[in-house]
Protein backbone atom coordinates (compact mmCIF):
# COMPACT_ATOMS: atom_id res chain seq x y z
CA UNK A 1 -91.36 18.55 -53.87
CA UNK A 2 -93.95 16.27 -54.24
CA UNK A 3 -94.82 14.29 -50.49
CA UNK A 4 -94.24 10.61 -51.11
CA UNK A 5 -95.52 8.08 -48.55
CA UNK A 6 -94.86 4.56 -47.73
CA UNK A 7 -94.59 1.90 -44.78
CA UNK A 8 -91.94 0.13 -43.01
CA UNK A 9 -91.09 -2.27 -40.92
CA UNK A 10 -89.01 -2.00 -37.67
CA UNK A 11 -86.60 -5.41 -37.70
CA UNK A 12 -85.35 -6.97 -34.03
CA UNK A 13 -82.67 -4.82 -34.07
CA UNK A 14 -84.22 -2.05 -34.92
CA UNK A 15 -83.13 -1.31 -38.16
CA UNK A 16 -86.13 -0.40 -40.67
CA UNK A 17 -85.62 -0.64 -44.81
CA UNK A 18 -86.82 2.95 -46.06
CA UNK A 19 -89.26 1.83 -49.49
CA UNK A 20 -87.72 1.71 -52.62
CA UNK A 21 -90.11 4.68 -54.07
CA UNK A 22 -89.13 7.06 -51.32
CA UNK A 23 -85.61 6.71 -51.58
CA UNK A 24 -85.95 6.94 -55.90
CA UNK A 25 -87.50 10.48 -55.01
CA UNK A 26 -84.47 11.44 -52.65
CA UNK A 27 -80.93 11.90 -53.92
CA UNK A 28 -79.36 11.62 -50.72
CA UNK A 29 -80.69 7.99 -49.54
CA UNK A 30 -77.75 5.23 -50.86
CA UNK A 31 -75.89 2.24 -49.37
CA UNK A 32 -73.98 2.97 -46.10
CA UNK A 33 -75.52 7.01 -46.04
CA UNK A 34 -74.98 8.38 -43.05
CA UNK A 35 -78.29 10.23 -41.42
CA UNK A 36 -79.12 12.63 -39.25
CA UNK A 37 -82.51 11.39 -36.29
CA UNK A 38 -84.52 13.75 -34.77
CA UNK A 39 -87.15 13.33 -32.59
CA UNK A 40 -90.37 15.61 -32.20
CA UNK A 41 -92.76 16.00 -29.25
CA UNK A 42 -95.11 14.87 -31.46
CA UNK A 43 -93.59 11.33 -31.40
CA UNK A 44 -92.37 11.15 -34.75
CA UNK A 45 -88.62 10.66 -36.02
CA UNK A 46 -87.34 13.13 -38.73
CA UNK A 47 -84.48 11.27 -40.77
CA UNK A 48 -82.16 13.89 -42.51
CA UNK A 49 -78.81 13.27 -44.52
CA UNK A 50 -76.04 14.26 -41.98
CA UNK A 51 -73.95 17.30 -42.67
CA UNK A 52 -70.71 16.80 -40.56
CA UNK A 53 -68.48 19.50 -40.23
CA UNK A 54 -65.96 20.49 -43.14
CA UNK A 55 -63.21 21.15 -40.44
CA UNK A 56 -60.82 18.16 -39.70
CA UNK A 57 -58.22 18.56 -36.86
CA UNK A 58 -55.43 17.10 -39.20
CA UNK A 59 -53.17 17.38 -36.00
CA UNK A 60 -55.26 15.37 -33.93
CA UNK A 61 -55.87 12.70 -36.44
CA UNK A 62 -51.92 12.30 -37.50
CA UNK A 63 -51.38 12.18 -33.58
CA UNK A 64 -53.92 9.36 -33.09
CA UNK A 65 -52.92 7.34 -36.44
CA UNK A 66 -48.89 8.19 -34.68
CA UNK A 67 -50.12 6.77 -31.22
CA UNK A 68 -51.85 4.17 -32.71
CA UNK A 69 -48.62 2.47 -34.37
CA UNK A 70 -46.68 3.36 -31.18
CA UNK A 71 -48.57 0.27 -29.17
CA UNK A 72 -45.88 -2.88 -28.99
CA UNK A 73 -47.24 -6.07 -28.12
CA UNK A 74 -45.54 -9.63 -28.32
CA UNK A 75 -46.01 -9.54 -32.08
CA UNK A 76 -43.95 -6.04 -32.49
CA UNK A 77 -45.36 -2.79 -33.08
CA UNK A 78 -48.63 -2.17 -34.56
CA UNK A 79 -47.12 -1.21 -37.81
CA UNK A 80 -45.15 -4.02 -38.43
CA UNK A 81 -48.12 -6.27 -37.42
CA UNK A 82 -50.22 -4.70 -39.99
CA UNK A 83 -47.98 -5.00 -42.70
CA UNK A 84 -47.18 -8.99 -42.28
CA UNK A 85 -51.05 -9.56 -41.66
CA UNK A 86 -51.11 -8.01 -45.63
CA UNK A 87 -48.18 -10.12 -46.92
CA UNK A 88 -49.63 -13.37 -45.12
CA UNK A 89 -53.16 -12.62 -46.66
């Protein structure tokens, strides 16, 4: 692969905009990608495309998204709040 090089700035938040010609050389580099930082003893950040695991704990996540519409407030349960907030809007 050919080595492509650009500049950047670093914004008040810290967020910087990777140039348009580096991320036309990368396949990996869209809207709302999720990245991997690194940092070296060198000083220097190395920005890879983040490879999560494959593995989901299925009965974790139903037991959270079950726990989750457990919660009763004054307007009911979370359930029923979520489903009149999408009627109403």
């Amino acid at each position: 692969m050919l080595n492509i090089q650009g500049t950047a700035i670093i914004r008040d938040r810290g967020q910087i905009t990777i140039p348009e010609k580096i991320r036309k050389s990368l396949r990996w580099p869209t809207t709302n990608s999720v990245v991997s930082l690194l940092t070296t003893a060198q000083n220097e950040i190395i920005i890879k495309p983040y490879k999560g695991t494959k593995e989901v704990n299925w009965s974790h996540l139903w037991n959270s998204i079950e726990l989750s519409r457990s919660y009763y407030g004054k307007r009911g349960n979370l359930s029923s709040f979520i489903s009149s907030d999408r009627e109403n809007h």
